[in-house]
C-alpha atoms as a PDB file:
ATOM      1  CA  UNK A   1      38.977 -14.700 -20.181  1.00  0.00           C
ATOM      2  CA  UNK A   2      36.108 -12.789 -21.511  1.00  0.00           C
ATOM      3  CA  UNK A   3      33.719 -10.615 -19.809  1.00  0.00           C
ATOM      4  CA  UNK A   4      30.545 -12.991 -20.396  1.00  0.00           C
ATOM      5  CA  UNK A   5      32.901 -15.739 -18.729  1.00  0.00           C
ATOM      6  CA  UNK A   6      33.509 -13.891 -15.881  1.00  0.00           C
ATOM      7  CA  UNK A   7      30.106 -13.679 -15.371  1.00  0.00           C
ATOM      8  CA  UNK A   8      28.447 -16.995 -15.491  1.00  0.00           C
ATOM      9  CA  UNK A   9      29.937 -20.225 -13.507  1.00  0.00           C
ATOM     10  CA  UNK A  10      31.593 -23.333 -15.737  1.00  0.00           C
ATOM     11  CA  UNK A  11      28.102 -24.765 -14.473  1.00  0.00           C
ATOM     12  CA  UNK A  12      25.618 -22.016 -15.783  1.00  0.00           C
ATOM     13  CA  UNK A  13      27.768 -22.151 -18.712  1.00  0.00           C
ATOM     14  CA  UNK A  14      27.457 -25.793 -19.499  1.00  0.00           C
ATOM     15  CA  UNK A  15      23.446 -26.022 -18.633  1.00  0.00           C
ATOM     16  CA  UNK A  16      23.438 -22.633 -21.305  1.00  0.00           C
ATOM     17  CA  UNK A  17      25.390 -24.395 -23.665  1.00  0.00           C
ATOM     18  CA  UNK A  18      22.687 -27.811 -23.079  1.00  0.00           C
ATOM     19  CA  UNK A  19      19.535 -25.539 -23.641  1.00  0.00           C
ATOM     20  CA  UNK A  20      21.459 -24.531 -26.812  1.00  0.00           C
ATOM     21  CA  UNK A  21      22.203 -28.057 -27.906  1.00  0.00           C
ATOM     22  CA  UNK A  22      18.863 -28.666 -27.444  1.00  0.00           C
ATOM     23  CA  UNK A  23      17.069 -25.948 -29.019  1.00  0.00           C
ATOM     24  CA  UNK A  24      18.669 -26.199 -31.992  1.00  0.00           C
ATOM     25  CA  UNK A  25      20.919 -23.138 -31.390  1.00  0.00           C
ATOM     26  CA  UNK A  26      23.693 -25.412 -30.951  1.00  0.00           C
ATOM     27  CA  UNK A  27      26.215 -23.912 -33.902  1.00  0.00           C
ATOM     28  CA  UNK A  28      26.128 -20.884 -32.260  1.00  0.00           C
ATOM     29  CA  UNK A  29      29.053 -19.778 -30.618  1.00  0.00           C
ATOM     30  CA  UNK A  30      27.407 -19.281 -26.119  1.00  0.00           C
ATOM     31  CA  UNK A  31      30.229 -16.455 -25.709  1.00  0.00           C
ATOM     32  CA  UNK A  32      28.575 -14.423 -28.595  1.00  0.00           C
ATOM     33  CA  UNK A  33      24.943 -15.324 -27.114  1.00  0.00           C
ATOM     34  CA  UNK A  34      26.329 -14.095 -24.027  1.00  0.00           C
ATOM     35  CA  UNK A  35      27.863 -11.039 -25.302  1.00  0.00           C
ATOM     36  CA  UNK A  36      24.654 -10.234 -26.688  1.00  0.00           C
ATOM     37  CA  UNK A  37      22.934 -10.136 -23.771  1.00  0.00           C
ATOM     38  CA  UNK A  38      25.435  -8.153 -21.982  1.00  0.00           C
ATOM     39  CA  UNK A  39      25.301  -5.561 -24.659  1.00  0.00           C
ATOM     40  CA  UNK A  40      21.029  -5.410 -24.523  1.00  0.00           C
ATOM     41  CA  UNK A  41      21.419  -4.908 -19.920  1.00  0.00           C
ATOM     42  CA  UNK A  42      24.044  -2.696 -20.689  1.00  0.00           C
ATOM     43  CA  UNK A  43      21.644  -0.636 -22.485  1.00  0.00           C
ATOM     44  CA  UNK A  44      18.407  -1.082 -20.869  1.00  0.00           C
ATOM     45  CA  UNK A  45      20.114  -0.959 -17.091  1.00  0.00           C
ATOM     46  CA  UNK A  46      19.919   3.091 -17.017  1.00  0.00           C
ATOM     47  CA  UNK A  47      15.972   2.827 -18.356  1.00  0.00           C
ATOM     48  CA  UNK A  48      15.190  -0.074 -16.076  1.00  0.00           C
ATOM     49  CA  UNK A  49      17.005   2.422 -13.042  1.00  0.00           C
ATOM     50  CA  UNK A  50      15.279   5.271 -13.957  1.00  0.00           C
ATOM     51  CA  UNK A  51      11.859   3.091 -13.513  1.00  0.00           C
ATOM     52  CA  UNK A  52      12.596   2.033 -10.335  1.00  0.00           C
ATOM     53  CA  UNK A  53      12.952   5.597  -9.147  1.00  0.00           C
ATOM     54  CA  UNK A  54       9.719   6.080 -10.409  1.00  0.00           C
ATOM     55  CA  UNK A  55       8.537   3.531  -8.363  1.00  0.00           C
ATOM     56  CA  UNK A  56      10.345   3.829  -5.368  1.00  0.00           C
ATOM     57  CA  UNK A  57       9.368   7.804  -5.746  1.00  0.00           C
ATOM     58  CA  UNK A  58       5.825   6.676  -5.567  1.00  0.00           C
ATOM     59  CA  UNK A  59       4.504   4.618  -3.411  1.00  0.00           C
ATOM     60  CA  UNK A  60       1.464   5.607  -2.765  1.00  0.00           C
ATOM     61  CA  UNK A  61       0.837   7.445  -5.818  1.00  0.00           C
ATOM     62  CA  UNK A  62      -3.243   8.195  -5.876  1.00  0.00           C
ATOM     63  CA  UNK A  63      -4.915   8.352  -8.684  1.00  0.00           C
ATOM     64  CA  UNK A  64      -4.139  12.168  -9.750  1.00  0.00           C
ATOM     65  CA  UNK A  65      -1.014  11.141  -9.330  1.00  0.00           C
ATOM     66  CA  UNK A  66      -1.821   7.676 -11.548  1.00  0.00           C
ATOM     67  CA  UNK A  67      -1.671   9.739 -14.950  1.00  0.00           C
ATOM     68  CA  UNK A  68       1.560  11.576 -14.463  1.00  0.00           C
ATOM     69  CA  UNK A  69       3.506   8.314 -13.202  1.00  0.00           C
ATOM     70  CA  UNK A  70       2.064   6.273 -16.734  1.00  0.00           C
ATOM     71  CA  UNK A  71       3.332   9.199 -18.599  1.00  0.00           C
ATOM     72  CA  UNK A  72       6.297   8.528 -17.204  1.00  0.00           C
ATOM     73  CA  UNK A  73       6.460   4.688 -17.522  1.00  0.00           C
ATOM     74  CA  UNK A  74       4.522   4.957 -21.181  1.00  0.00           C
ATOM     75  CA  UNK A  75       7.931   7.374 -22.378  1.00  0.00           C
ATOM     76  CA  UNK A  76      10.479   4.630 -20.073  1.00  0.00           C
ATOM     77  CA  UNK A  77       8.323   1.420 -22.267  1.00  0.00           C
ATOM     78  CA  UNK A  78       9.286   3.896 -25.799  1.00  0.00           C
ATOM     79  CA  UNK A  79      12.679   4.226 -24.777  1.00  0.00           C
ATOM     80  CA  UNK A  80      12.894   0.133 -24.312  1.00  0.00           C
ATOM     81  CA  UNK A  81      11.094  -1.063 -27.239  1.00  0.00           C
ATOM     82  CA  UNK A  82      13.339   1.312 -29.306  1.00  0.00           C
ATOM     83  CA  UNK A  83      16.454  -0.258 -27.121  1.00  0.00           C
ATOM     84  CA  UNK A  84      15.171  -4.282 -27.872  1.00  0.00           C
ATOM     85  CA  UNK A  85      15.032  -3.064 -31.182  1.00  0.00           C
ATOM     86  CA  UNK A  86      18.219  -1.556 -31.802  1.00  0.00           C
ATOM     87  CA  UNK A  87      19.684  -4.674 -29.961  1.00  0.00           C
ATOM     88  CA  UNK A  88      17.638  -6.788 -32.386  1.00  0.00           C
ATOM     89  CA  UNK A  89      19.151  -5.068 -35.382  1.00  0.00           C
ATOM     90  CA  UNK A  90      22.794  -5.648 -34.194  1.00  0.00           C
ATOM     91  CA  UNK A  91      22.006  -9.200 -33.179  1.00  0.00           C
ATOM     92  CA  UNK A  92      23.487 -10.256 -36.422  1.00  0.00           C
ATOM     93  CA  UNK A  93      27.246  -8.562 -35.532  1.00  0.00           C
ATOM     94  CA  UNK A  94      27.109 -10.496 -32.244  1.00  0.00           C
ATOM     95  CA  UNK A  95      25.944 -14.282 -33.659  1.00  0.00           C
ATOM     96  CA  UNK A  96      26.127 -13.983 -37.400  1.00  0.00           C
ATOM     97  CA  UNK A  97      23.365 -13.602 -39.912  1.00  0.00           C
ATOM     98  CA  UNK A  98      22.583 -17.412 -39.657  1.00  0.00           C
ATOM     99  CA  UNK A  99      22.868 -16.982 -35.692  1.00  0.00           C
ATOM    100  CA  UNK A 100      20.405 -14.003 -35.773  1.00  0.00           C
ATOM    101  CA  UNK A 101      17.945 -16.198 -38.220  1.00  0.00           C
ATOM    102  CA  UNK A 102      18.222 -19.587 -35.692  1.00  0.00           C
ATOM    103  CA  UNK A 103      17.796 -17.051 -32.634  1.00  0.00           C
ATOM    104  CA  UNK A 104      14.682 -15.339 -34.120  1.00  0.00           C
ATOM    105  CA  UNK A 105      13.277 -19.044 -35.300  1.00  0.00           C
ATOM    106  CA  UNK A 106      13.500 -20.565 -31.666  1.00  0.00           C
ATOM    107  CA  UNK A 107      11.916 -17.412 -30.379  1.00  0.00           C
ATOM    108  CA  UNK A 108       8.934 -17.583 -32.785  1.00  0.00           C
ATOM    109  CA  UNK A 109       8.795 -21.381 -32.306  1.00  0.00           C
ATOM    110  CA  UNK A 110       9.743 -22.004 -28.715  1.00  0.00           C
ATOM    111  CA  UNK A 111       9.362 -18.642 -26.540  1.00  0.00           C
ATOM    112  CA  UNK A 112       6.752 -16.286 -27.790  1.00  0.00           C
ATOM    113  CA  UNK A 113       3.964 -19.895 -27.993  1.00  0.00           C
ATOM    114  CA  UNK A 114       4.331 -20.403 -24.242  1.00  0.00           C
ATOM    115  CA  UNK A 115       4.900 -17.044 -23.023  1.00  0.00           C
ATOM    116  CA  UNK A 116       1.772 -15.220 -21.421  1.00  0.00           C
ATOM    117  CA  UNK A 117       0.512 -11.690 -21.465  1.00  0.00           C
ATOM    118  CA  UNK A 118      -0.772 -10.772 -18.537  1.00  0.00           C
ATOM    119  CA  UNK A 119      -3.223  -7.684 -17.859  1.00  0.00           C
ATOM    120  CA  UNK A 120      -1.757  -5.011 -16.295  1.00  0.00           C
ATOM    121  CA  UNK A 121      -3.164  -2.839 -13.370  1.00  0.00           C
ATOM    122  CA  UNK A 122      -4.866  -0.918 -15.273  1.00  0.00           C
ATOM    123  CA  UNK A 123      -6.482  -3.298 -18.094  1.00  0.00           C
ATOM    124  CA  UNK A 124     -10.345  -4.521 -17.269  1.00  0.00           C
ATOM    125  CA  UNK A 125     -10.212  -8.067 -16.192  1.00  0.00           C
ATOM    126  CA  UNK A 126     -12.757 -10.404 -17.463  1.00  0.00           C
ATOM    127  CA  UNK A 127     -14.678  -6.978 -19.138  1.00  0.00           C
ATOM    128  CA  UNK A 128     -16.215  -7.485 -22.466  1.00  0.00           C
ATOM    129  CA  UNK A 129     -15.870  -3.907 -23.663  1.00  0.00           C
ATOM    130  CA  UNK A 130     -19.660  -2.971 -25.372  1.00  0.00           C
END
């Protein structure tokens, strides 16, 4: 048994492996998917900790306080993107270089049209910037 089996029920498994059939990822192999994603929390799980101290160190951060704790979620955000794309660029040892292509399509096609950006705390809502 693998790791990524372990992890997920034989029923999460087979509505993973339907989504895959469905979407057109279907020649891909769901333990390397799977083993994919492990590999990405792996990585990101001491960045994502070391944000929730942040947060959990301030709750009630006023606004002095505001700057410092950006800095210090602006450095965590560098230190993720350069993680997704690290992960991104070893995709193809995971799923294959067709794998990585198919993965990347359905993403472009599928996720990133129906996914939504919103604001966040600190971005003007509804402000039309002279």
């Amino acid at each position: 048994m693998t790791a990524s089996e372990g992890v997920h029920s034989a029923s999460e498994r087979g509505k993973l492996q339907a989504y895959c059939n469905k979407a057109t990822l279907a020649s891909l192999n769901l333990d390397s998917i799977l083993a994919a994603a492990a590999y990405y929390q792996q990585l990101v799980a001491p960045v994502d900790a070391q944000a929730q101290a942040i947060r959990d160190g301030n709750p009630h951060a006023t606004a002095q306080d505001a700057a410092l704790v950006n800095a210090q979620f602006a450095h965590l955000q560098a230190q993720r993107e350069a993680l997704v794309t690290a992960v991104i660029a070893k995709l193809p040892d995971f799923v294959g270089p067709d794998g990585a292509v198919a993965i990347r399509q359905h993403i472009d096609g599928r996720i990133k049209p129906r996914t939504k950006i919103v604001p966040g705390p600190n971005m003007p809502m509804n402000r039309i910037m002279p």
